[in-house]
PDB file of N, CA and C in Angstrom:
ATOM      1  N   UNK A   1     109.738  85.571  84.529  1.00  0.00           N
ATOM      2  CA  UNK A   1     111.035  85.470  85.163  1.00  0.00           C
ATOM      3  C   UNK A   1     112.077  86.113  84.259  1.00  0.00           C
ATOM      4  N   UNK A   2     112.670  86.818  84.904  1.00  0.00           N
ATOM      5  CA  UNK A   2     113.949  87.182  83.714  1.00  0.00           C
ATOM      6  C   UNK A   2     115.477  86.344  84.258  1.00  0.00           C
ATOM      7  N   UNK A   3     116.168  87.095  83.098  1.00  0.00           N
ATOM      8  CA  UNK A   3     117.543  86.114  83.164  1.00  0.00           C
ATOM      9  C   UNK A   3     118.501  87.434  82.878  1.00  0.00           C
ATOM     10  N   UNK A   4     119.633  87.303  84.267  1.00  0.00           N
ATOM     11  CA  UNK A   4     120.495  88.036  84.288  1.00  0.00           C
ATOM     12  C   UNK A   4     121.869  88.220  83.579  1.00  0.00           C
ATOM     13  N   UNK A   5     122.397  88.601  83.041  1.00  0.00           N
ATOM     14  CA  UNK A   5     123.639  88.698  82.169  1.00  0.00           C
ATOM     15  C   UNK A   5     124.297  89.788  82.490  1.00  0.00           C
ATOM     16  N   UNK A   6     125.798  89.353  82.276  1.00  0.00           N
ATOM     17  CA  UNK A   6     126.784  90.525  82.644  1.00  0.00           C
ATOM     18  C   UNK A   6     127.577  90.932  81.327  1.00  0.00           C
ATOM     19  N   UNK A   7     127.804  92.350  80.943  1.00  0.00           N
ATOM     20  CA  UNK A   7     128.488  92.242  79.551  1.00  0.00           C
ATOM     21  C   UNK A   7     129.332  92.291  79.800  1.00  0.00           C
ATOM     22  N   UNK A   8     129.953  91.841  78.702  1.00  0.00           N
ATOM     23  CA  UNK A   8     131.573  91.237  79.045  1.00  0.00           C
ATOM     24  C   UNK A   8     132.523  92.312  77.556  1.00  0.00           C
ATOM     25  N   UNK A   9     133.868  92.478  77.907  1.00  0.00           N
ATOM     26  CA  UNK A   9     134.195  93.986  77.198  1.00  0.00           C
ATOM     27  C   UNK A   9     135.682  92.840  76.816  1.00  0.00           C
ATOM     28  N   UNK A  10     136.185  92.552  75.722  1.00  0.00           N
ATOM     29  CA  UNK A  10     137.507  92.179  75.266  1.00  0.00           C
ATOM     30  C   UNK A  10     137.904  93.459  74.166  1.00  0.00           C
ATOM     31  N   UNK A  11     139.253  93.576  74.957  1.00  0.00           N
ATOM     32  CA  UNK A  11     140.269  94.525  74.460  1.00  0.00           C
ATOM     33  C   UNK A  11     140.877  93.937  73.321  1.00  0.00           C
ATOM     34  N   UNK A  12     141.631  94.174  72.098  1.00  0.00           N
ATOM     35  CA  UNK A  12     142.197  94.140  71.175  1.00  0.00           C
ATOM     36  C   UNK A  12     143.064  94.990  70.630  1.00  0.00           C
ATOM     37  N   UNK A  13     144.278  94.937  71.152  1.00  0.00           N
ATOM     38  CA  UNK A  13     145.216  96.166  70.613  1.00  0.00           C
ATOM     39  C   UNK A  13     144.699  97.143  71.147  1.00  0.00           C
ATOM     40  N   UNK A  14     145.292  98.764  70.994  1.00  0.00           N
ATOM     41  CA  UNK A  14     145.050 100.187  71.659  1.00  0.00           C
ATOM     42  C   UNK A  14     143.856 100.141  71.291  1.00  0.00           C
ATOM     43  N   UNK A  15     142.936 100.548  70.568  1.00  0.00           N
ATOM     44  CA  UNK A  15     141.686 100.880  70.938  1.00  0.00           C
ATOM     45  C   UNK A  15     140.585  99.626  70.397  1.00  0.00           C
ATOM     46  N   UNK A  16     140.756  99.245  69.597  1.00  0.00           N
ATOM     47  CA  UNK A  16     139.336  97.735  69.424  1.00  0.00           C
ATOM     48  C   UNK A  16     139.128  96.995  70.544  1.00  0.00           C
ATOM     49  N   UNK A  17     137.839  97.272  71.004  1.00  0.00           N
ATOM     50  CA  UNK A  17     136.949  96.735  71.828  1.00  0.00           C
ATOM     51  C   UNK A  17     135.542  96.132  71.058  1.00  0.00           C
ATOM     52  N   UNK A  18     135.891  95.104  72.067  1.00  0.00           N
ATOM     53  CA  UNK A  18     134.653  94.228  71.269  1.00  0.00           C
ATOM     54  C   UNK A  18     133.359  93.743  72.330  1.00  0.00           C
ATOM     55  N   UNK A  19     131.988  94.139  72.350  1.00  0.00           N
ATOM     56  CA  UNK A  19     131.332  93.771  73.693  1.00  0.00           C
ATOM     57  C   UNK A  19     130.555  92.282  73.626  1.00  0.00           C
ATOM     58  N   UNK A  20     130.274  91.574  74.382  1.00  0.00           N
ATOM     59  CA  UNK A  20     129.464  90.664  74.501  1.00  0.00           C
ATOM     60  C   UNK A  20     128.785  90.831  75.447  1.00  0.00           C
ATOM     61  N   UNK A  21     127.702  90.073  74.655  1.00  0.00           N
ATOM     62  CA  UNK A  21     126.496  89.710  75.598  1.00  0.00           C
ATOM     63  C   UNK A  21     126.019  88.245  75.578  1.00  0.00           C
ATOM     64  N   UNK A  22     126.188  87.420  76.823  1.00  0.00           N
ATOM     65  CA  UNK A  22     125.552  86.108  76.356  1.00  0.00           C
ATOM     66  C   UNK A  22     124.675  85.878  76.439  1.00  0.00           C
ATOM     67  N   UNK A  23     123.730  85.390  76.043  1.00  0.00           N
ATOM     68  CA  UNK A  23     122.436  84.982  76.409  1.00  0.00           C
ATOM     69  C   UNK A  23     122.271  83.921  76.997  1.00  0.00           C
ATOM     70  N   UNK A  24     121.795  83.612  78.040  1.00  0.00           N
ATOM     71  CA  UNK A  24     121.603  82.794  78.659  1.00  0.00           C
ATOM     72  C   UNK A  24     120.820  81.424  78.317  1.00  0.00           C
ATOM     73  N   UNK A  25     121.360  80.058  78.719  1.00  0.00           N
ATOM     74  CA  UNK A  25     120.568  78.767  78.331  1.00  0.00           C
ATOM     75  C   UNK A  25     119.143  78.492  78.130  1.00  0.00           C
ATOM     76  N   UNK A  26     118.548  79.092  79.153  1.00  0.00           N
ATOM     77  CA  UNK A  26     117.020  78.721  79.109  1.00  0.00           C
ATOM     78  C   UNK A  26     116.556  79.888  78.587  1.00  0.00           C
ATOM     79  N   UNK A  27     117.009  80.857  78.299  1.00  0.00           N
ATOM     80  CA  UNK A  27     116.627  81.561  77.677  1.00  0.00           C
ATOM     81  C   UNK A  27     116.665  81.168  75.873  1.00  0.00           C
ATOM     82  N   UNK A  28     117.571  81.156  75.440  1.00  0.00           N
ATOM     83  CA  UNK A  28     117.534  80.331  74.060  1.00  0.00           C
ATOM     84  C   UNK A  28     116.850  79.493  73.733  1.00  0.00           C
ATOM     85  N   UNK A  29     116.889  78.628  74.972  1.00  0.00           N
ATOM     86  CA  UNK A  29     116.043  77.358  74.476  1.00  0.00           C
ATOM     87  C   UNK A  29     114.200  77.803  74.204  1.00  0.00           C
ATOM     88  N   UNK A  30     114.341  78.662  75.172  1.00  0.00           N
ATOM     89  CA  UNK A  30     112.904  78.960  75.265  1.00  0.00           C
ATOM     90  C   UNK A  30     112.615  79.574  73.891  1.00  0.00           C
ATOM     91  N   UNK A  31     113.429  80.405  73.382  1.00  0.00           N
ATOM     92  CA  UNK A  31     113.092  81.308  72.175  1.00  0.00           C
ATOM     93  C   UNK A  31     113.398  80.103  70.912  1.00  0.00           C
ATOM     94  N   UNK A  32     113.720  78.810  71.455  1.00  0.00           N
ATOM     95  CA  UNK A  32     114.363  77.975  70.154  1.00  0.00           C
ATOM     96  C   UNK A  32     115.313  78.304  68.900  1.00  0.00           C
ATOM     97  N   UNK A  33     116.235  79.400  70.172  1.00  0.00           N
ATOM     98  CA  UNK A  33     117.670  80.201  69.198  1.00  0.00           C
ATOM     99  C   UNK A  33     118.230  78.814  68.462  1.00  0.00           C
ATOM    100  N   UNK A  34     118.889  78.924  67.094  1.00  0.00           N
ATOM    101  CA  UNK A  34     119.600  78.065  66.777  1.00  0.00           C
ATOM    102  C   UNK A  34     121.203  78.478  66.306  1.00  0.00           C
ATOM    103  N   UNK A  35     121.940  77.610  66.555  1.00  0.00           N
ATOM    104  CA  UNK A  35     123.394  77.987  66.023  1.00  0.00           C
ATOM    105  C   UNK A  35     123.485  78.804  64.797  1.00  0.00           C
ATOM    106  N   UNK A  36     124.069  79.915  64.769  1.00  0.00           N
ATOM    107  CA  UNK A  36     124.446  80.736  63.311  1.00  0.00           C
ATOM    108  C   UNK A  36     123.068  81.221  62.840  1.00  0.00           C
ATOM    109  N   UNK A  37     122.097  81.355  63.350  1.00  0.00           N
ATOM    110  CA  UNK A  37     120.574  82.565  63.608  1.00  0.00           C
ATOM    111  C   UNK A  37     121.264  83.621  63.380  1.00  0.00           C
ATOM    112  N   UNK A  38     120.973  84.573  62.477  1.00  0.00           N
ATOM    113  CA  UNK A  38     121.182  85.878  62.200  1.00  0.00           C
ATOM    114  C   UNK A  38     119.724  86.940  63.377  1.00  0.00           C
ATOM    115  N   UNK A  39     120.601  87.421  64.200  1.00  0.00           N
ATOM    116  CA  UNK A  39     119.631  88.528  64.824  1.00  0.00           C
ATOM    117  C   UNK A  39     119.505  89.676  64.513  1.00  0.00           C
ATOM    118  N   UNK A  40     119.003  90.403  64.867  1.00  0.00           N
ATOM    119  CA  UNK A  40     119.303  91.962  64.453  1.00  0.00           C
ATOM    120  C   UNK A  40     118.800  92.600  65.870  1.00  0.00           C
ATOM    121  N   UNK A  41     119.695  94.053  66.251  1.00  0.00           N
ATOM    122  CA  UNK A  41     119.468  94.428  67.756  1.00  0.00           C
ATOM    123  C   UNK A  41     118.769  96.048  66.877  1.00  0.00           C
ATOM    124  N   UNK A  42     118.135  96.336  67.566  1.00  0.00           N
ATOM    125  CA  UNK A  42     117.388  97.772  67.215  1.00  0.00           C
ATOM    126  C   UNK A  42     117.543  98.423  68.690  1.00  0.00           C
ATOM    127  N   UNK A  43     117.828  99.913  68.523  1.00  0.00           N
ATOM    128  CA  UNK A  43     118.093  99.916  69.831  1.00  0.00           C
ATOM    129  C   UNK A  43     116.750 101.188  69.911  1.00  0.00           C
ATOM    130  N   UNK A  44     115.698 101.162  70.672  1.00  0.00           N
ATOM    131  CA  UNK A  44     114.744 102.019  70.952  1.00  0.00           C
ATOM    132  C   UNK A  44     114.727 103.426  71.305  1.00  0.00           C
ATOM    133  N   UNK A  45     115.200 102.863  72.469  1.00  0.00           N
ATOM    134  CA  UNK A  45     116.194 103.880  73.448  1.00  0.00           C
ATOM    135  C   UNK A  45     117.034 103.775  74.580  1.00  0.00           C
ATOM    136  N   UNK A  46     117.663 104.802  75.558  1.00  0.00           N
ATOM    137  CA  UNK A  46     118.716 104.628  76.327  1.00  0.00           C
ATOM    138  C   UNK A  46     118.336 103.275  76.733  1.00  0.00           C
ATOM    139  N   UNK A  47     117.096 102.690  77.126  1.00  0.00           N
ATOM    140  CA  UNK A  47     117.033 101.531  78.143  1.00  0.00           C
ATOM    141  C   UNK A  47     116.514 101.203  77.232  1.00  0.00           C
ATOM    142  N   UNK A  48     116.120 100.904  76.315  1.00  0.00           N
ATOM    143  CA  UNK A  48     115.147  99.762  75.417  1.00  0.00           C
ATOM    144  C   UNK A  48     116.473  99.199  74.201  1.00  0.00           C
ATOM    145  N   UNK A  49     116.619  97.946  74.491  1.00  0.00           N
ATOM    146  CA  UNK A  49     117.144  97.177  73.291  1.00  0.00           C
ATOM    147  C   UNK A  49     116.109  95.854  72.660  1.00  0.00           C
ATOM    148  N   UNK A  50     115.566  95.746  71.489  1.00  0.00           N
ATOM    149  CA  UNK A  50     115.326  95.042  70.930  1.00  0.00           C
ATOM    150  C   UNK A  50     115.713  93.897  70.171  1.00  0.00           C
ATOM    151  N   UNK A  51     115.747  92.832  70.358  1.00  0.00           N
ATOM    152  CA  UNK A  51     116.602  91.370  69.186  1.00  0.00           C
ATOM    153  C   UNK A  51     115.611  91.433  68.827  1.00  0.00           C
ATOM    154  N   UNK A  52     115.713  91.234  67.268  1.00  0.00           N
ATOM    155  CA  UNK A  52     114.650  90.633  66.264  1.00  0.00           C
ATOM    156  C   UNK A  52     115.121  89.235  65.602  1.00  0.00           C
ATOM    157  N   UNK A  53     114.602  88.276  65.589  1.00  0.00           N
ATOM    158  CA  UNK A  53     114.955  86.765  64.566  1.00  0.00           C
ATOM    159  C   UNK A  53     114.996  87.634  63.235  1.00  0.00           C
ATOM    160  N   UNK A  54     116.233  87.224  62.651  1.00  0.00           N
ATOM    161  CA  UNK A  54     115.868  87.884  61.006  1.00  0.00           C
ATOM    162  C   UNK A  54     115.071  86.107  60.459  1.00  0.00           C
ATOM    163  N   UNK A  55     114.472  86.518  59.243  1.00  0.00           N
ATOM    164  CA  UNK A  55     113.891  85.181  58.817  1.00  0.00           C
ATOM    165  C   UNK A  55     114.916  84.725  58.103  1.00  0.00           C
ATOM    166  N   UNK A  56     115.025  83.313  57.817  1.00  0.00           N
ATOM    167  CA  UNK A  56     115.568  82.188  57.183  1.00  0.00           C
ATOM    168  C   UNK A  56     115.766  82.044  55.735  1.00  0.00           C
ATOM    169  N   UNK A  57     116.993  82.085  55.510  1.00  0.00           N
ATOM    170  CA  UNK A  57     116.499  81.935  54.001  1.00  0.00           C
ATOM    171  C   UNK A  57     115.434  80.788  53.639  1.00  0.00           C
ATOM    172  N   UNK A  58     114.974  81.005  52.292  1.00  0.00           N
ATOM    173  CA  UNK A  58     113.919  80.320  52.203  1.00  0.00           C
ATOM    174  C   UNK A  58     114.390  78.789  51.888  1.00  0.00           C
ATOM    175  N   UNK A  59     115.574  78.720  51.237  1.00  0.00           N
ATOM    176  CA  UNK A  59     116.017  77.918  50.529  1.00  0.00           C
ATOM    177  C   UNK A  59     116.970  76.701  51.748  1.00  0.00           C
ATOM    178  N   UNK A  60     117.561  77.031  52.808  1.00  0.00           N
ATOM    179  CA  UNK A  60     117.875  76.297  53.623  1.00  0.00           C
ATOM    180  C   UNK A  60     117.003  76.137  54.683  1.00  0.00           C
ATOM    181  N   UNK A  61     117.203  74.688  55.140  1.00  0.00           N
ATOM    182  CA  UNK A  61     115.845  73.730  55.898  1.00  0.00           C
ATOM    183  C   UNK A  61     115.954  74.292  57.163  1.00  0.00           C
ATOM    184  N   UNK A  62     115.510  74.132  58.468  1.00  0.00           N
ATOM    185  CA  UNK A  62     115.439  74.540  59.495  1.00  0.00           C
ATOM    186  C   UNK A  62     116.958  73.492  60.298  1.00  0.00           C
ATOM    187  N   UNK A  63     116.736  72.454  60.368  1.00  0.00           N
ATOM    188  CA  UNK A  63     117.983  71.553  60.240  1.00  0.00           C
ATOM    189  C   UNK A  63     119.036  70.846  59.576  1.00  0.00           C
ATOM    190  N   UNK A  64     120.588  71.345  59.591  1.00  0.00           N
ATOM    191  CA  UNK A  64     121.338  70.950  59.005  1.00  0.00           C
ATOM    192  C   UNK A  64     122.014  70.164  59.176  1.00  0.00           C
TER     193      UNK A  64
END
């Protein structure tokens, strides 16, 4: 099943634009995203975007 998202574009002064993308609820949950997860996006090509989980530091626990 996939999960649909719309990107969303906020203006900032003459030219800073900033894009979002949300990810959707069951989608997170499913991937067990957590608050302040560092991702990283790789982009493949025109149509291929990749998120990668970066890993954890070693030194902080999984729950804070």
């Amino acid at each position: 099943m996939g999960y649909i998202s719309k990107l969303q574009v906020i203006q900032r002064g003459g030219t800073n634009r900033q894009y979002y993308l949300i990810c959707p609820s069951p989608l997170a949950a499913a991937l067990e995203l957590e608050k302040g997860e560092t991702l990283e996006w790789v982009v493949r090509d025109r149509w291929t975007l990749e998120i990668r989980r970066r890993r954890a530091d070693p030194g902080r626990g999984r729950h804070e």
